[in-house]
Protein backbone atom coordinates (compact mmCIF):
# COMPACT_ATOMS: atom_id res chain seq x y z
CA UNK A 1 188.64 39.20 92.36
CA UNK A 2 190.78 37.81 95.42
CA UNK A 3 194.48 39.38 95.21
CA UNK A 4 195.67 35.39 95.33
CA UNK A 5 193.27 34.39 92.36
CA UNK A 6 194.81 37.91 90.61
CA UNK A 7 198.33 36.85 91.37
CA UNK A 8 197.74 33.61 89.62
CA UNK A 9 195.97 35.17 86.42
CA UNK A 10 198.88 37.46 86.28
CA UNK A 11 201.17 34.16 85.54
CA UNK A 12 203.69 34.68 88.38
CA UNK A 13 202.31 31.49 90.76
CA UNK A 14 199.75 29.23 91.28
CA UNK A 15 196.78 30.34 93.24
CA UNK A 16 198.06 28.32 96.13
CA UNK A 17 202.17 29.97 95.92
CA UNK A 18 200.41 33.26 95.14
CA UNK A 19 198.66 32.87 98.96
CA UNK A 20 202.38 32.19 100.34
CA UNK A 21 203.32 35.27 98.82
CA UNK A 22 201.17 37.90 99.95
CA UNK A 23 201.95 35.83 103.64
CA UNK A 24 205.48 36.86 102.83
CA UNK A 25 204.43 40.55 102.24
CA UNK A 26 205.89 40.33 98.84
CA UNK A 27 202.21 41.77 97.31
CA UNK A 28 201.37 45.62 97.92
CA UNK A 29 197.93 46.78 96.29
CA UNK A 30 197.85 51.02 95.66
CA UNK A 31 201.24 51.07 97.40
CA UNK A 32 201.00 49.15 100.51
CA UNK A 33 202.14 45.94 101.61
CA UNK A 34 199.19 43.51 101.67
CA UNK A 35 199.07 39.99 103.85
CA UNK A 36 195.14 39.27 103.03
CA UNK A 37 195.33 37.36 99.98
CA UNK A 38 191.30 37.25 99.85
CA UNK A 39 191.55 41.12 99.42
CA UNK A 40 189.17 42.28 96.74
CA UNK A 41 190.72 43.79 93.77
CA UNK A 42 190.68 44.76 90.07
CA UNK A 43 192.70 46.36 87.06
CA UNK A 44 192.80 49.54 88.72
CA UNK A 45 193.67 48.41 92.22
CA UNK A 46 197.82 48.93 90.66
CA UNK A 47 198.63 45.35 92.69
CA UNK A 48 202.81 44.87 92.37
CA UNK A 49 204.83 41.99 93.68
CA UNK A 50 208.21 42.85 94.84
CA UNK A 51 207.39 46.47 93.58
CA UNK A 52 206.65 45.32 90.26
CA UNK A 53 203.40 46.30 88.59
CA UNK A 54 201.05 43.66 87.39
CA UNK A 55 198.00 42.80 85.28
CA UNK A 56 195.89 39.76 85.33
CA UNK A 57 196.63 38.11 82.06
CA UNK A 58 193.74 37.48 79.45
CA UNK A 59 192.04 34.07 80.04
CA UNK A 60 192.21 31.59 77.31
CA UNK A 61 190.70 28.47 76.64
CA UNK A 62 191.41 26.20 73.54
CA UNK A 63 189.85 23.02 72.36
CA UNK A 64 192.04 20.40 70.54
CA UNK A 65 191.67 17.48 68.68
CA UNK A 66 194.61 15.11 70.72
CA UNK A 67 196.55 12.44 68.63
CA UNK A 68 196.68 9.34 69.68
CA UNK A 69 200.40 8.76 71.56
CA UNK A 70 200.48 12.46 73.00
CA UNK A 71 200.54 13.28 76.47
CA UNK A 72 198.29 15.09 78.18
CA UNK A 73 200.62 16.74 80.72
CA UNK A 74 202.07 20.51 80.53
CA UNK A 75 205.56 18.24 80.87
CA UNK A 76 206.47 15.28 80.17
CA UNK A 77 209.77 13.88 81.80
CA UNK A 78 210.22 11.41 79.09
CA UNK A 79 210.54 13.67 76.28
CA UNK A 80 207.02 12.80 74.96
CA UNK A 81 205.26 15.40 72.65
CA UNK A 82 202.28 16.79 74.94
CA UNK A 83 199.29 19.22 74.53
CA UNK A 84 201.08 21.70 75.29
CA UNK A 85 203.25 21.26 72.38
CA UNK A 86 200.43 21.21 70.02
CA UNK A 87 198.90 24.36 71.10
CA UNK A 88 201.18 28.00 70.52
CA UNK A 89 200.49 30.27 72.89
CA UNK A 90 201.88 33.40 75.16
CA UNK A 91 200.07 32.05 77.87
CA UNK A 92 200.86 29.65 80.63
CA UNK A 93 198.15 26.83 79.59
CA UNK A 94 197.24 23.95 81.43
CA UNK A 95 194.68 20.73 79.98
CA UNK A 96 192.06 20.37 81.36
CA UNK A 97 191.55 17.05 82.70
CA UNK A 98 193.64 14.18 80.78
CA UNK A 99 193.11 11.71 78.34
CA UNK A 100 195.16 8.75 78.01
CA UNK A 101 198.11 8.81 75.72
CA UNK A 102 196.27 6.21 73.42
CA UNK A 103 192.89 7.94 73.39
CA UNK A 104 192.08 10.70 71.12
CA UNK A 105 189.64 13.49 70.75
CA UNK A 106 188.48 16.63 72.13
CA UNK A 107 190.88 17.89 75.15
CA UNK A 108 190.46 21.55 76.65
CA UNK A 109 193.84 23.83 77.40
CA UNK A 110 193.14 26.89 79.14
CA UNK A 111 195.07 29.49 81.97
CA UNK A 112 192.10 29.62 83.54
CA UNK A 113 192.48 27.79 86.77
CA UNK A 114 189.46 28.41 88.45
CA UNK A 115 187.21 27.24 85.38
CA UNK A 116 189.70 24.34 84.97
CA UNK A 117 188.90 22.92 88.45
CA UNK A 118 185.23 23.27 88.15
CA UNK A 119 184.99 21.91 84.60
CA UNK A 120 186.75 18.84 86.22
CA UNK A 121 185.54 18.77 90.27
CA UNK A 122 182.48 15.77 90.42
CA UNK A 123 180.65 17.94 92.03
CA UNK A 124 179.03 19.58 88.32
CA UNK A 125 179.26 16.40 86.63
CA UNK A 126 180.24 17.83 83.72
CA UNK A 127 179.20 15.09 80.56
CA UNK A 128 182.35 13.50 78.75
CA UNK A 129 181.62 11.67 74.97
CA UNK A 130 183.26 8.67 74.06
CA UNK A 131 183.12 6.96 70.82
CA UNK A 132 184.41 3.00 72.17
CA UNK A 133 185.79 0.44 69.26
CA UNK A 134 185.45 -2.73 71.25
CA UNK A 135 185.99 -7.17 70.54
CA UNK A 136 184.19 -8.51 70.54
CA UNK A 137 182.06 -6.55 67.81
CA UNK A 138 178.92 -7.82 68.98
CA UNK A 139 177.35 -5.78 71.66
CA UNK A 140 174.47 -7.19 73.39
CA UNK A 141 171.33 -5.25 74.26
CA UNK A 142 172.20 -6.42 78.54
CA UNK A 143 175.48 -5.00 77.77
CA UNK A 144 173.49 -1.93 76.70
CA UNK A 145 171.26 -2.13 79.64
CA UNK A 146 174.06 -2.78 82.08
CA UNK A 147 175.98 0.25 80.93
CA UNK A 148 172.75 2.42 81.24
CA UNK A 149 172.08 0.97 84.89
CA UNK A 150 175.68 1.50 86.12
CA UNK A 151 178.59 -0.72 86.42
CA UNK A 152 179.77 -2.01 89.31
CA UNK A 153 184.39 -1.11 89.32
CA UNK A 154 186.72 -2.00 92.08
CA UNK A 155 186.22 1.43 93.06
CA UNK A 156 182.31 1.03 93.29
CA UNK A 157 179.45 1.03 91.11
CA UNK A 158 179.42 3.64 88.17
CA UNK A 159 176.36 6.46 87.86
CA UNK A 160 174.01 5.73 84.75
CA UNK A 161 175.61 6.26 81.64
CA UNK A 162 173.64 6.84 78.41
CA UNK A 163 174.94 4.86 75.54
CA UNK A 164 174.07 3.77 72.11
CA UNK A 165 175.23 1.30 69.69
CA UNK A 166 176.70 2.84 66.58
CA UNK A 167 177.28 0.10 64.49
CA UNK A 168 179.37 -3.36 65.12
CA UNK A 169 182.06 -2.85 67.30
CA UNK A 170 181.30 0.95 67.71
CA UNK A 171 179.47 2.47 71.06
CA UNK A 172 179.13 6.22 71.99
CA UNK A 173 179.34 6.26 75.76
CA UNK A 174 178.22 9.46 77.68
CA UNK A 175 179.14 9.99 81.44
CA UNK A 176 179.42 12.59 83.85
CA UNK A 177 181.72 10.93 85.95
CA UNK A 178 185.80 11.61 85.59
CA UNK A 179 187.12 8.02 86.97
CA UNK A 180 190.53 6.89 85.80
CA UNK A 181 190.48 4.90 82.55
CA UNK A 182 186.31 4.84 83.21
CA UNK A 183 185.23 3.64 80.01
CA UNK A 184 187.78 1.31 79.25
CA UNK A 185 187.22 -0.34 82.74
CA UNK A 186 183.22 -0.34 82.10
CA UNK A 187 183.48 -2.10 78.91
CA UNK A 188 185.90 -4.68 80.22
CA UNK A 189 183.88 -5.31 83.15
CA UNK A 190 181.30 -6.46 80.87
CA UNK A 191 183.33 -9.05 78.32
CA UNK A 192 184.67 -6.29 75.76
CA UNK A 193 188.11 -4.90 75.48
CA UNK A 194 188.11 -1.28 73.98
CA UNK A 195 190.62 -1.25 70.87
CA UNK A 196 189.92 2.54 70.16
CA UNK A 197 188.41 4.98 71.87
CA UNK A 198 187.96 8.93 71.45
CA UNK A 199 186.46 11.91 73.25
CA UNK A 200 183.77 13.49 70.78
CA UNK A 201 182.26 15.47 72.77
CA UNK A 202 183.04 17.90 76.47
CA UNK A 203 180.40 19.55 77.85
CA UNK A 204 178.20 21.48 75.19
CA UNK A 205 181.46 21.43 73.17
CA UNK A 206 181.70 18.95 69.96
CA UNK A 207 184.84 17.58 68.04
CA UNK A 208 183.06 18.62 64.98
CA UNK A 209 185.43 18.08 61.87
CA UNK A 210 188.48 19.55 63.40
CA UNK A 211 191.27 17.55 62.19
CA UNK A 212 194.08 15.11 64.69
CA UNK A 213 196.71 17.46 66.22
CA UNK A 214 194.76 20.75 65.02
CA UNK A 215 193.49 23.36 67.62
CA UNK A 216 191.16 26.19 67.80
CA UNK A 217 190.52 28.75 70.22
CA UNK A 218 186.82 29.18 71.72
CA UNK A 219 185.01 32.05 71.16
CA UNK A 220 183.52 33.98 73.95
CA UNK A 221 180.11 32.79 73.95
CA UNK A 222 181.50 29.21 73.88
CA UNK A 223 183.18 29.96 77.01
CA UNK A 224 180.30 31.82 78.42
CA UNK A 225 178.18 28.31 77.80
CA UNK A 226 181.25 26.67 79.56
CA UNK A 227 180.85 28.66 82.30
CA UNK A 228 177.21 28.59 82.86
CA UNK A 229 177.38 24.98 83.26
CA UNK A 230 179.64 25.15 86.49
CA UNK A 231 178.14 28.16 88.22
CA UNK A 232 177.76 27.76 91.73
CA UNK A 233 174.79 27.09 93.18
């Protein structure tokens, strides 16, 4: 991998600090000072920073059910709890994405960077689940219709969602989009104010039965599926 991507797996910068590093000459690969920080290199390639030997830490990625009132920051300057909080780990994790601190539901922490950004970038449109409790209960079939056709936002007209009515009160809404506050802004635009609203499903990932506030850590062929859906072309 790049010696700036390797920097930042190792936990000692970002990927965009690590680059001002090795610009620095701080980074030395088998000995020498490097300054390319797109330099190709591996486990054995003994990389150091400031002399000190280093290893790309193992990637992790974690799916958690968020609580409703919980932050989805690494930090929160308010002394909120956050996902972070709610997640024990030796590694440096990051969520993926955000959810509002009222919404609940399925929320991805990971140190992966690089799968972070394309598992949120629009351009791999990765689907996002929502289950919406909305009032009024009654949702129309145009309402339906309107929601599969796009909607047209402030910020211009939504793609196609799919959607179905669960019962009174209760749609699941599907899109592929990442707008701010998308869903709640949808539903309003069409006469409904969204009372509840959580994230069942991310990706091919599914909420499943995993209790509010627990966690889990994905297994390696879950992340291999999350990976496969944001190769590059």
């Amino acid at each position: 991998m790049r010696l700036d991507k390797f920097l930042a797996h190792a936990g000692v910068a970002s990927r965009r600090a690590a680059k001002l590093l090795v610009a620095e000459g701080r980074a030395s690969v088998g000995g020498q000072t490097v300054l390319d920080p797109a330099l190709d290199v591996d486990e054995q390639s003994a990389v150091a920073l400031d002399g000190e030997a280093l290893r790309a830490e193992p990637r992790e990625v974690h799916l958690l059910n968020k609580p409703t009132g919980v932050v989805s920051t690494a930090k929160d300057t308010h002394g909120r709890l956050t996902v972070i909080d709610l997640v024990p780990s030796a590694r440096r994790l990051y969520p993926v994405g955000r959810l509002d601190a009222d919404t609940t539901g399925l929320i991805l922490l990971t140190n992966d960077g690089e799968l972070a950004n394309r598992l949120t970038h629009p351009r791999y449109g990765v689907s996002k689940t929502y289950r919406a409790e909305v009032a009024p209960r009654h949702v129309s079939d145009q309402v339906l219709r309107s929601l599969r056709e796009g909607v047209e936002l402030e910020d211009g007209r939504t793609a196609p969602a799919r959607v179905r009515r669960l019962r009174a009160g209760l749609v699941e809404v599907t899109i592929a989009e990442g707008r701010t506050h998308q869903v709640k802004r949808m539903m309003e635009a069409l006469g409904h104010r969204v009372r509840r609203l959580e994230r069942t499903a991310f990706g091919p990932l599914r909420l499943g039965g995993l209790p509010p506030g627990a966690h889990r850590r994905l297994r390696p062929g879950e992340v291999e599926r999350l990976r496969a859906g944001v190769e590059a072309p």
